[in-house]
Protein backbone atom coordinates (compact mmCIF):
# COMPACT_ATOMS: atom_id res chain seq x y z
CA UNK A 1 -33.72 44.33 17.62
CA UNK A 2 -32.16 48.02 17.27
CA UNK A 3 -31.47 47.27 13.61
CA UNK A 4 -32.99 45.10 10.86
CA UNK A 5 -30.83 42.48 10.61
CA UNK A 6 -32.69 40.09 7.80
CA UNK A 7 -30.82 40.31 4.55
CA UNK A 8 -32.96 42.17 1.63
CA UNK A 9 -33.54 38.94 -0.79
CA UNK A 10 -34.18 36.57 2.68
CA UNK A 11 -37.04 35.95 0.93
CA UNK A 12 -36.26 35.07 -2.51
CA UNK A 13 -34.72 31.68 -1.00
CA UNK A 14 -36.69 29.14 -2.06
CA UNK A 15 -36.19 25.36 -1.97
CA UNK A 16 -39.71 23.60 -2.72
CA UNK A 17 -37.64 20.21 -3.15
CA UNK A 18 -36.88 20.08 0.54
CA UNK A 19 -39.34 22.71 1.83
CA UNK A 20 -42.39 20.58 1.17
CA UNK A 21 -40.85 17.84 3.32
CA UNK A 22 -41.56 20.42 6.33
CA UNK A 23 -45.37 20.01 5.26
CA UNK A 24 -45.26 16.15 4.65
CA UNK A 25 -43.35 15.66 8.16
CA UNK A 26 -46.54 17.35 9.79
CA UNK A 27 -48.64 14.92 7.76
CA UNK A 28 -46.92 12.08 8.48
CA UNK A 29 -47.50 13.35 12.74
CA UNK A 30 -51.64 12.13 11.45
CA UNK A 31 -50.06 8.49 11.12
CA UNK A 32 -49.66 8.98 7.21
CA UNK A 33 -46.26 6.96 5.84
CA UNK A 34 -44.49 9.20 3.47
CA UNK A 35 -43.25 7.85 0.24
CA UNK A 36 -40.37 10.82 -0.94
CA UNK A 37 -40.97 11.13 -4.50
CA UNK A 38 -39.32 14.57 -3.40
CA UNK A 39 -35.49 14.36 -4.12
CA UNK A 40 -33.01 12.83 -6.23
CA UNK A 41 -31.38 10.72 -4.10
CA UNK A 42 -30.47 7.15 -5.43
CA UNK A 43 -29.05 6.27 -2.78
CA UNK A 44 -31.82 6.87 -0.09
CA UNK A 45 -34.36 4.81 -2.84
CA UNK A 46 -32.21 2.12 -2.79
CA UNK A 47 -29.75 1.90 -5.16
CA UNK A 48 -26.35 0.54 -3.92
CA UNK A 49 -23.18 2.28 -5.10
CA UNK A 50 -21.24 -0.64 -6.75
CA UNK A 51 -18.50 -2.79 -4.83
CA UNK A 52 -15.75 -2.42 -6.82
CA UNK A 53 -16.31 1.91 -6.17
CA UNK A 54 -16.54 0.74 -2.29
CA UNK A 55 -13.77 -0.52 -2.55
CA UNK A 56 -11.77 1.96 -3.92
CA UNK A 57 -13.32 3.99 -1.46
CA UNK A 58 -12.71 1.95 1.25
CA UNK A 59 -8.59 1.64 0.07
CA UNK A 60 -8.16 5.36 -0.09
CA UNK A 61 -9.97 5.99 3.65
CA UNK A 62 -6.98 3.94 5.18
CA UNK A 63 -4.66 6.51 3.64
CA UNK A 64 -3.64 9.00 5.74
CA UNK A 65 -3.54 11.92 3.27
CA UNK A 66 -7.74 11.36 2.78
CA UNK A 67 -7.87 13.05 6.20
CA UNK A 68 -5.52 15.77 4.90
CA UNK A 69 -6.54 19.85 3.99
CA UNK A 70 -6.16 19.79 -0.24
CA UNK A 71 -5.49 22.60 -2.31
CA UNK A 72 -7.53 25.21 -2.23
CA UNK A 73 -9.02 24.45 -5.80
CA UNK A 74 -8.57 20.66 -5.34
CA UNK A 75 -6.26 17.74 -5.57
CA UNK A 76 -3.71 18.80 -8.57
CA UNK A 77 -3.71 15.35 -9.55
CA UNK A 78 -7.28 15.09 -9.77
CA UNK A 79 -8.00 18.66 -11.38
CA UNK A 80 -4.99 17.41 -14.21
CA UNK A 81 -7.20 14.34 -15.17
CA UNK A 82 -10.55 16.47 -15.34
CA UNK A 83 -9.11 18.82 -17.13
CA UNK A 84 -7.22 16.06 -19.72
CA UNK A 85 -10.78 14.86 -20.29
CA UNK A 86 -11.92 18.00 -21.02
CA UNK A 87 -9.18 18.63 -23.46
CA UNK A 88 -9.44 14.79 -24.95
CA UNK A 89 -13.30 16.06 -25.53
CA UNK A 90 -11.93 19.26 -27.33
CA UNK A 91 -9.54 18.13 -29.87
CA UNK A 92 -11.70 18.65 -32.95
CA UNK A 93 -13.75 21.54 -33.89
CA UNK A 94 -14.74 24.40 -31.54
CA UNK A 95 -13.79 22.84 -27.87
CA UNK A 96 -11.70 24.77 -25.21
CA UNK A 97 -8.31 23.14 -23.97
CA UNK A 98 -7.38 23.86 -20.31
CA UNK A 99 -5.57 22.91 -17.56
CA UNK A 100 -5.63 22.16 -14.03
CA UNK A 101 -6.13 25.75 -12.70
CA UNK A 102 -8.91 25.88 -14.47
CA UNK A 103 -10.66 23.17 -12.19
CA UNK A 104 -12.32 24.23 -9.36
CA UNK A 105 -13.89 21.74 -6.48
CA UNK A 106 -16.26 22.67 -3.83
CA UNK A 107 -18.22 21.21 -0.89
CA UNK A 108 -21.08 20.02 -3.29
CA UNK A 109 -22.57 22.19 -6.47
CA UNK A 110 -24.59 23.65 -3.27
CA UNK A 111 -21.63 25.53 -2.54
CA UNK A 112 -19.87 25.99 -5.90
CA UNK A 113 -24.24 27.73 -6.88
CA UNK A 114 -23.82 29.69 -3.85
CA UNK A 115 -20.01 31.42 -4.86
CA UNK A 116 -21.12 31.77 -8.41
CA UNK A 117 -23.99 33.99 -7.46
CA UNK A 118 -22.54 35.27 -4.38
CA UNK A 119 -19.85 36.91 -5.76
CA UNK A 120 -21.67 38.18 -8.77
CA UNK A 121 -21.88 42.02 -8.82
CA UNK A 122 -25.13 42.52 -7.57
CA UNK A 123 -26.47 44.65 -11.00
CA UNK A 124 -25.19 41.71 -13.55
CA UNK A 125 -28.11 39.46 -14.06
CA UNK A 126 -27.92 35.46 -14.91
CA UNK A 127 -30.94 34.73 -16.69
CA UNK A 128 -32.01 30.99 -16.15
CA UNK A 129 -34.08 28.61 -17.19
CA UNK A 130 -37.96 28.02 -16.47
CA UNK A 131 -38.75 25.84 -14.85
CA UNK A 132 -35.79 26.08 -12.79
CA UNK A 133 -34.00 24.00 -10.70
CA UNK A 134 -34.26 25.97 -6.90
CA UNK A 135 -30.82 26.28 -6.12
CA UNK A 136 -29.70 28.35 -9.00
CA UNK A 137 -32.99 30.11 -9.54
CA UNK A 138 -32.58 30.64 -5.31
CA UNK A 139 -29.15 32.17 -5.55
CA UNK A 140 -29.63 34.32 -8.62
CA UNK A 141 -32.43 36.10 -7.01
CA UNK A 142 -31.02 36.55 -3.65
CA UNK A 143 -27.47 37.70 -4.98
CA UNK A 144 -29.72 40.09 -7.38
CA UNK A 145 -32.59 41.45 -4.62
CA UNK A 146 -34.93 40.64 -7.58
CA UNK A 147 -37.27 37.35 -8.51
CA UNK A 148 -34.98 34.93 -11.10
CA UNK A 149 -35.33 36.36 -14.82
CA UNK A 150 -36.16 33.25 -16.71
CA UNK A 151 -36.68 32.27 -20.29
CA UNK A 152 -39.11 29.09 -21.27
CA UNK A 153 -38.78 25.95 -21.94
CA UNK A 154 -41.20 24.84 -23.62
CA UNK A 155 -43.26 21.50 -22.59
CA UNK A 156 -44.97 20.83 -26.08
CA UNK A 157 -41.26 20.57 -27.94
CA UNK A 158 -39.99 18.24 -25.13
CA UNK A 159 -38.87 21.09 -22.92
CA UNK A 160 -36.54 23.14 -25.71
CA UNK A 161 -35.90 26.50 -24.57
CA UNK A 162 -37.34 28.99 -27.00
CA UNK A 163 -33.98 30.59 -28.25
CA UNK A 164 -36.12 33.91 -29.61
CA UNK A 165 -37.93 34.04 -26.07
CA UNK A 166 -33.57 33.67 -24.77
CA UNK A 167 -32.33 36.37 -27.44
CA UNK A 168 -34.97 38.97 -27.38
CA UNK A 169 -34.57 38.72 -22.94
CA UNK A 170 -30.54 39.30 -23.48
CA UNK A 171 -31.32 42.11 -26.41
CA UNK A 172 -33.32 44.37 -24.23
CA UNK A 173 -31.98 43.63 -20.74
CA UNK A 174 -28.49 44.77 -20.72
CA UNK A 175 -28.49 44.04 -17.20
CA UNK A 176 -28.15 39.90 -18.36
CA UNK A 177 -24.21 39.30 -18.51
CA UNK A 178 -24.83 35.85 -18.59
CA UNK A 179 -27.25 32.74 -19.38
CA UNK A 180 -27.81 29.66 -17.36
CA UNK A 181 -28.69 26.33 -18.77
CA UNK A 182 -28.87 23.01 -17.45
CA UNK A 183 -28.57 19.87 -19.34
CA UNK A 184 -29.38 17.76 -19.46
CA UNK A 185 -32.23 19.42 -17.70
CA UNK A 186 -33.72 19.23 -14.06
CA UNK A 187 -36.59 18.87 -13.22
CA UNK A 188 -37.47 18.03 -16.87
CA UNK A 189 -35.35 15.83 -18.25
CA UNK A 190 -34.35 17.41 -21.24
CA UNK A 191 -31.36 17.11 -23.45
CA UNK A 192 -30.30 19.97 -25.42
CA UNK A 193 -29.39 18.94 -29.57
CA UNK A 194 -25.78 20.55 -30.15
CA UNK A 195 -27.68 22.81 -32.59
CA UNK A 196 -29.27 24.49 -29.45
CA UNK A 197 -26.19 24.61 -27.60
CA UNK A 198 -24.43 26.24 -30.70
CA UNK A 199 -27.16 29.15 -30.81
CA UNK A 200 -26.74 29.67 -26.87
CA UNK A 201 -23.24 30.17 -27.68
CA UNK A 202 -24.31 32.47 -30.36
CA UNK A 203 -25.87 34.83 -28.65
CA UNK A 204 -23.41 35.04 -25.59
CA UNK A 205 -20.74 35.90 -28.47
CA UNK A 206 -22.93 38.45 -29.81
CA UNK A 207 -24.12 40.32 -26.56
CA UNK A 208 -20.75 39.98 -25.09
CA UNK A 209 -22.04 37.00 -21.86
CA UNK A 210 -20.54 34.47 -20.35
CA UNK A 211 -22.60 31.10 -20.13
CA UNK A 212 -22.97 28.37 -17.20
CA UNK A 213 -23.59 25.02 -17.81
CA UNK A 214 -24.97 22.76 -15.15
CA UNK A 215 -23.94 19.59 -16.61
CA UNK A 216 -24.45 17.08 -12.95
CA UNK A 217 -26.32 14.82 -15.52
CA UNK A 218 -24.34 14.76 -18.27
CA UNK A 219 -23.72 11.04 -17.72
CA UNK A 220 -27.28 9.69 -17.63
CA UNK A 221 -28.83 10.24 -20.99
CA UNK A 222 -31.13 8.01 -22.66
CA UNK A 223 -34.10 6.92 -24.76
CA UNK A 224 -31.52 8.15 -27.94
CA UNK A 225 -30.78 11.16 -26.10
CA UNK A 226 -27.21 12.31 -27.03
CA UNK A 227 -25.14 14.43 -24.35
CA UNK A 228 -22.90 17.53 -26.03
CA UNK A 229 -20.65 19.38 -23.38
CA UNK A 230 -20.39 23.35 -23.24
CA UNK A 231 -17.06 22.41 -23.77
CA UNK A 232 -17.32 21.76 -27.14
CA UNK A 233 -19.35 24.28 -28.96
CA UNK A 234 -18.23 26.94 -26.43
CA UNK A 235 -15.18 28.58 -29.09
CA UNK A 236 -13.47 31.54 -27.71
CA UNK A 237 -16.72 32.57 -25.54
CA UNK A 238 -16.22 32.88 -22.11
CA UNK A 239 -17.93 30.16 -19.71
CA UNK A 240 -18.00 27.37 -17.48
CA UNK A 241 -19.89 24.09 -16.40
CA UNK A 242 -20.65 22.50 -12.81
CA UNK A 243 -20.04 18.69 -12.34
CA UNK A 244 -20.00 16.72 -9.54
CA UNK A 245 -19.92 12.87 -8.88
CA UNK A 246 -23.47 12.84 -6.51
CA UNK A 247 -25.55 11.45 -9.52
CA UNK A 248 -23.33 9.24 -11.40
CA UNK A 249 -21.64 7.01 -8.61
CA UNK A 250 -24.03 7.97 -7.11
CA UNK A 251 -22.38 9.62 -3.94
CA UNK A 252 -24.84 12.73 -3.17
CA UNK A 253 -23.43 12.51 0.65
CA UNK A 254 -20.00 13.04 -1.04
CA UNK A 255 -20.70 16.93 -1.53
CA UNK A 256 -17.99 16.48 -3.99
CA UNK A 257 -18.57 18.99 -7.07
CA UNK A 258 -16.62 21.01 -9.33
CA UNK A 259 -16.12 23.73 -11.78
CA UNK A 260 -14.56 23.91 -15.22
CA UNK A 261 -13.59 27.21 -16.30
CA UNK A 262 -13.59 28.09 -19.85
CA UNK A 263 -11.85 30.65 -21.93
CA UNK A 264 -11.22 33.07 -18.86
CA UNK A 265 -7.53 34.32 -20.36
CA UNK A 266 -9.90 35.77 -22.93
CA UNK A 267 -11.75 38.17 -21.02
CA UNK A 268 -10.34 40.10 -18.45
CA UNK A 269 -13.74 40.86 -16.70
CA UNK A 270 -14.47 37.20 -16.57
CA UNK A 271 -10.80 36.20 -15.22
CA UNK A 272 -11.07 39.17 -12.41
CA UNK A 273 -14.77 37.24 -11.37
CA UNK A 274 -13.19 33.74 -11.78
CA UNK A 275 -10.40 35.28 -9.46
CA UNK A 276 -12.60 36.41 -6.43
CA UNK A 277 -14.75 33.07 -6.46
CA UNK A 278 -11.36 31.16 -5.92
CA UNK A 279 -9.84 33.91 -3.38
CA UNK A 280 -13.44 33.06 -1.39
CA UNK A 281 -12.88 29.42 -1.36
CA UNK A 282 -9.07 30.31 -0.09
CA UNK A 283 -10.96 31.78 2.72
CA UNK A 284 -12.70 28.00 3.21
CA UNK A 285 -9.01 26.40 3.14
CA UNK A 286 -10.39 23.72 0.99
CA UNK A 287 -12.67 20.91 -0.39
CA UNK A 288 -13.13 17.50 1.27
CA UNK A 289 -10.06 15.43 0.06
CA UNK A 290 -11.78 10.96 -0.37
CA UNK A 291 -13.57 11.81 -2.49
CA UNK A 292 -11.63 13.85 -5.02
CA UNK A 293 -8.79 11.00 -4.50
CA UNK A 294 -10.73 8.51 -6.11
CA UNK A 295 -12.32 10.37 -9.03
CA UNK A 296 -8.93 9.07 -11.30
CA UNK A 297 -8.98 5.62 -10.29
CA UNK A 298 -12.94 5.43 -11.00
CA UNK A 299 -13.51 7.06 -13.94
CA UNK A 300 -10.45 5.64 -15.59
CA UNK A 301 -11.39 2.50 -14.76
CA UNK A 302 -13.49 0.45 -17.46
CA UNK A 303 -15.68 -0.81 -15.23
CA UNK A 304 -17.19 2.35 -14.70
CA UNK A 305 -18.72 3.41 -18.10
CA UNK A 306 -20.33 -0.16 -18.20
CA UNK A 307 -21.73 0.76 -14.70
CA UNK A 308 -23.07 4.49 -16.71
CA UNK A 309 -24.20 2.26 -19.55
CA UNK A 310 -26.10 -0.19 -17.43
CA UNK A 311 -27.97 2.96 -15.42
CA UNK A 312 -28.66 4.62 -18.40
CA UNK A 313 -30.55 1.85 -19.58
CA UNK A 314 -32.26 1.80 -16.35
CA UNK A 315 -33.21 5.10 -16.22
CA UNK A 316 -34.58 5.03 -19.79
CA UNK A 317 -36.83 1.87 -19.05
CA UNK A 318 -38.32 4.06 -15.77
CA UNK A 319 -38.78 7.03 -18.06
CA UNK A 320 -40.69 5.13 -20.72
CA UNK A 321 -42.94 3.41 -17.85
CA UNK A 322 -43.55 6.84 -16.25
CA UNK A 323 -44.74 8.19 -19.93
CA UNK A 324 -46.98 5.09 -20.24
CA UNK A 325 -48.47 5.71 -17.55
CA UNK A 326 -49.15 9.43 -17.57
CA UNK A 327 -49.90 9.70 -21.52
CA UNK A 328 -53.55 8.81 -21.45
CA UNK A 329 -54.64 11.27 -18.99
CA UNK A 330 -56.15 14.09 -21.54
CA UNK A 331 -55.84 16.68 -19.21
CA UNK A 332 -52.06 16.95 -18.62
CA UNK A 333 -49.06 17.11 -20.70
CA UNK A 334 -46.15 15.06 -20.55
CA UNK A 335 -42.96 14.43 -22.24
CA UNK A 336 -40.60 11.26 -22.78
CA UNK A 337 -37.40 12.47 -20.64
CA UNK A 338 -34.22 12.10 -21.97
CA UNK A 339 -31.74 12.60 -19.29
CA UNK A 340 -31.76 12.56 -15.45
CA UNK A 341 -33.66 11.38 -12.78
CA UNK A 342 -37.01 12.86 -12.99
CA UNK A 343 -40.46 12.77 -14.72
CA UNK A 344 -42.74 16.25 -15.15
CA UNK A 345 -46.20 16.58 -15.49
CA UNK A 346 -47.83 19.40 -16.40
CA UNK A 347 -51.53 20.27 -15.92
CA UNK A 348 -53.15 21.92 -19.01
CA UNK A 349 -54.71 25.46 -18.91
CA UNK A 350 -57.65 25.79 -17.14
CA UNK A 351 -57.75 22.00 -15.58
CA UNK A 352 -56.72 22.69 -11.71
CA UNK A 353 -59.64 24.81 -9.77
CA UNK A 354 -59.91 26.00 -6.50
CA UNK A 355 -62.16 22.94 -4.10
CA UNK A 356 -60.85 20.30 -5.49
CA UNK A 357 -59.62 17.34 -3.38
CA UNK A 358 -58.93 14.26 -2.77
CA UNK A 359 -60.42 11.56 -0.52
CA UNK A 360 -59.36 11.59 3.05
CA UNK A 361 -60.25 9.32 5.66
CA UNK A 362 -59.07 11.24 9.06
CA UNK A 363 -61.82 14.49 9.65
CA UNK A 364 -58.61 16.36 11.23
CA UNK A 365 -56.26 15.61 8.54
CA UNK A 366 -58.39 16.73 5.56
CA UNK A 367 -59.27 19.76 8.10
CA UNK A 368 -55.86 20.05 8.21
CA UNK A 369 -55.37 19.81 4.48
CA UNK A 370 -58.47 22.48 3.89
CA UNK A 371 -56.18 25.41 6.15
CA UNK A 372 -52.78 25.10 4.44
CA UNK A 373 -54.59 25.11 0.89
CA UNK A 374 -55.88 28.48 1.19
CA UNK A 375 -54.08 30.93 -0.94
CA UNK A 376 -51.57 28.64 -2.40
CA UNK A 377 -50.78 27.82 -6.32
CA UNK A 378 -52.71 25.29 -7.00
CA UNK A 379 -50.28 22.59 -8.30
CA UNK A 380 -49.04 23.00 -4.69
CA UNK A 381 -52.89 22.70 -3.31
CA UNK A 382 -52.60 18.97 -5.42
CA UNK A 383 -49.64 18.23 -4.08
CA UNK A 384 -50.61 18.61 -0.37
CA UNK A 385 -53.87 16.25 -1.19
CA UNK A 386 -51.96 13.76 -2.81
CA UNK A 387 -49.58 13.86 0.31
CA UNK A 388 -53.19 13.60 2.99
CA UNK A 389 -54.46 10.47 -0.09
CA UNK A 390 -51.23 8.59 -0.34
CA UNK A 391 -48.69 9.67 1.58
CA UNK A 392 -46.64 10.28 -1.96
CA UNK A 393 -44.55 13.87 -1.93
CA UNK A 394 -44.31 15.37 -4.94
CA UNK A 395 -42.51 18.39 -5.92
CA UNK A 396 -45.08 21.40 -7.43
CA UNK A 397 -43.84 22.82 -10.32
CA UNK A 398 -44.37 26.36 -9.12
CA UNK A 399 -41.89 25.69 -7.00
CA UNK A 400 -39.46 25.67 -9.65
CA UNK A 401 -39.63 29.41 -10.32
CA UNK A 402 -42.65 28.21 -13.20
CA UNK A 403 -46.21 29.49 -14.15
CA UNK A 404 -46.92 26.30 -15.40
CA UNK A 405 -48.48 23.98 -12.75
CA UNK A 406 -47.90 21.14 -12.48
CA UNK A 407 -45.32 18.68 -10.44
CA UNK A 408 -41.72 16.59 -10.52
CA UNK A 409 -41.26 13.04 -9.12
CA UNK A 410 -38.07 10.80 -9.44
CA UNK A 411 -37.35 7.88 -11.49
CA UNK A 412 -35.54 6.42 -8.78
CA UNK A 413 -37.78 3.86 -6.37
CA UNK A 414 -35.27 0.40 -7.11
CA UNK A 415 -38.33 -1.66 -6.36
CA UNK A 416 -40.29 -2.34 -9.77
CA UNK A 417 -43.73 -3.48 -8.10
CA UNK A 418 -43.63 -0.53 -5.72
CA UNK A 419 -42.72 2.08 -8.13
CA UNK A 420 -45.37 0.81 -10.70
CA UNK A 421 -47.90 1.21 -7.88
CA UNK A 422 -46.57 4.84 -7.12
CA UNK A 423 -47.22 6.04 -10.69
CA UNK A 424 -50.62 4.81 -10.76
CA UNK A 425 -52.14 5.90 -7.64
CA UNK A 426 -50.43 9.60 -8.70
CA UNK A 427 -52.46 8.69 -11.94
CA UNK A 428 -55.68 7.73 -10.55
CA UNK A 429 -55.58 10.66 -7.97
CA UNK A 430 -54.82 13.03 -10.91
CA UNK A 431 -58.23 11.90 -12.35
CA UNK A 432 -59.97 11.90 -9.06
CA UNK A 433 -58.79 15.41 -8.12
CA UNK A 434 -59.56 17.23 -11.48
CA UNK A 435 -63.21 15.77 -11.13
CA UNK A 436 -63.94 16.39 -7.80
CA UNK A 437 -65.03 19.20 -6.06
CA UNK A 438 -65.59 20.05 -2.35
């Protein structure tokens, strides 16, 4: 063409968590069947969403209004109840008390990620979390033109970020105007203590930031894991926190998400950039209107926080299996997860080489295998052999904007026998591989 037309930071977007499933469809053309330890989707692995949700559902499709535009920021019925739980959460100590304007819902956290970057000025940095989850490390880079600036989290103190590794990036960086974190965490599984939360807070106070809190698992904690929300440690500091109902119905295929605004009459800046991301969803019209109707009648009912109890529980059995089973291999790392949907394992220094492989069968496949392997990370080299062995797809963790290798699966697979079996062969071929050599 007469003019370049790809956009600068085209290539900073990065999705490993759906990109690999490019690589495992052309593996699965060699008569491999895949088993997608790739995404967090209960739904797809067999979990049902309860009846008594379905049916709600179900009541509030025959209305005619479900078919309706909404708001622009969302049902005001439903952004009054999210933002009286907020408030309910804030009564005591440091929590923030808002109202309805200050809810924001989007078409998924997809698109809420993609606004808050988007409309970011392009010099005022987010610095995030490593590893990362894609999306926000994605959008951070592309709105910036530069790689995500991340600080660690650090595998050997259950994933903790390392608040002096945070403070001393925000002291000599003034391009950072504001810090990411996600808890609890993904792909990790971390929850952060309210102590940690409290000196996150500190330092946005101090260097003048605004903080984001991508809280989509704040309702599926376990193994004595205790949830805190921004909300309540945030004071006077500007922020704001990204929910959504995908993980805790679950309803991913909902894109149903939302923003909570925090303290934005306090900073004029901040309310200005609050401002433009809601004058760009004007632009959209609005959010899909279901699912936002039911969010009252759910979560107010009490059969729902018996149905967060009972996956919690769930969740924290899977996690402790997953640890079991991973824990005696000497040469990776792994810690109990405390919150989401996911289990990380992380190779030690040194362990992964370049011609290792795994056992495969078809001479054009593991031909196959040999080609795409050259010049990647080598997590991701693993990953692709385990894919040619087993057909299981695994996330690398390099693809989570990380220098650690290593990879993510899901806690997810309803079928006990089968996931057992999943965890073990990953096991076995983690042995296999590091020993082997082409």
């Amino acid at each position: 063409m007469r003019r370049d037309i790809v956009h600068s930071s085209a290539d900073e977007l990065k999705y490993e968590i759906r990109e690999i499933v490019l690589f495992a469809r052309e593996v699965e053309k060699f008569g491999i069947e895949i088993i997608w330890e790739n995404i967090g989707d209960p739904v797809q692995k067999g979990e049902r969403l309860p009846d008594w949700i379905k049916q709600i559902v179900s009541s509030y499709a025959l209305k005619d209004l479900s078919y309706a535009y909404t708001d622009t920021q969302g049902i005001p019925s439903t952004r009054k109840f999210l933002a009286e739980q907020v408030n309910q959460r804030g009564q005591s100590g440091q929590g923030v008390q808002i109202d309805a304007d200050d809810i924001v819902f989007f078409n998924g956290l997809g698109d809420a990620v993609a606004k808050v970057f988007g409309f970011l000025k392009r010099e005022a940095r987010v610095l995030g979390p490593s590893p990362a989850y894609s999306t926000l490390s994605s959008a951070e880079a592309a709105h910036s033109g530069y790689h995500h600036m991340t600080y660690t989290l650090e595998p050997s103190l259950n994933w903790q970020p390392d608040m002096q590794d945070v403070e001393n990036k925000v002291k000599y960086n003034d391009a950072i105007a504001g810090i990411l974190l996600i808890n609890p965490d993904n792909p990790t599984g971390a929850v952060y203590p309210e102590q940690v939360l409290r000196q996150f807070v500190r330092i946005a106070r101090e260097y003048d930031l605004f903080l984001i809190a991508d809280e989509t698992y704040a309702n599926i904690t376990y193994n004595g894991a205790q949830f805190t929300p921004l909300s309540e440690v945030l004071g006077s500091v500007p922020g704001m926190a990204l929910r959504s109902i995908s993980k805790d119905f679950p309803w991913p295929g909902a894109r149903c998400g939302w923003m909570e605004v925090y303290n934005q009459a306090k900073d004029a800046n901040f309310a200005r950039y609050i401002k433009t991301i809601v004058d760009a969803k004007r632009l959209e019209v609005c959010s899909t209107a279901l699912p936002q109707m039911i969010i009252p009648e759910v979560l107010a009912d009490p059969r729902f926080s018996l149905h967060l109890k009972r996956r919690a529980q769930m969740f924290g059995e899977r996690a402790r299996q997953a640890y079991e089973t991973f824990l005696p291999i000497e040469q990776v790392s792994v810690s109990l997860p405390g919150g989401a949907l996911y289990f990380t394992v992380v190779f030690k220094s040194g362990v992964l080489e370049e011609g290792q492989s795994l056992p495969v069968t078809d001479p054009n496949l593991k031909a196959f295998i040999e080609q795409k392997t050259r010049g990647q990370a080598l997590d991701k080299c693993f990953a692709y052999w385990l894919l040619a062995n087993s057909g299981i797809c695994v996330v690398p963790l390099s693809g989570f904007a990380c220098a650690m290798p290593g990879f993510r699966l899901t806690l997810l697979e309803t079928d006990d026998q089968k996931r057992q079996v999943i965890w073990t062969t990953v096991a076995d071929a983690i042995r296999h591989y590091l020993s082997s050599c082409r």
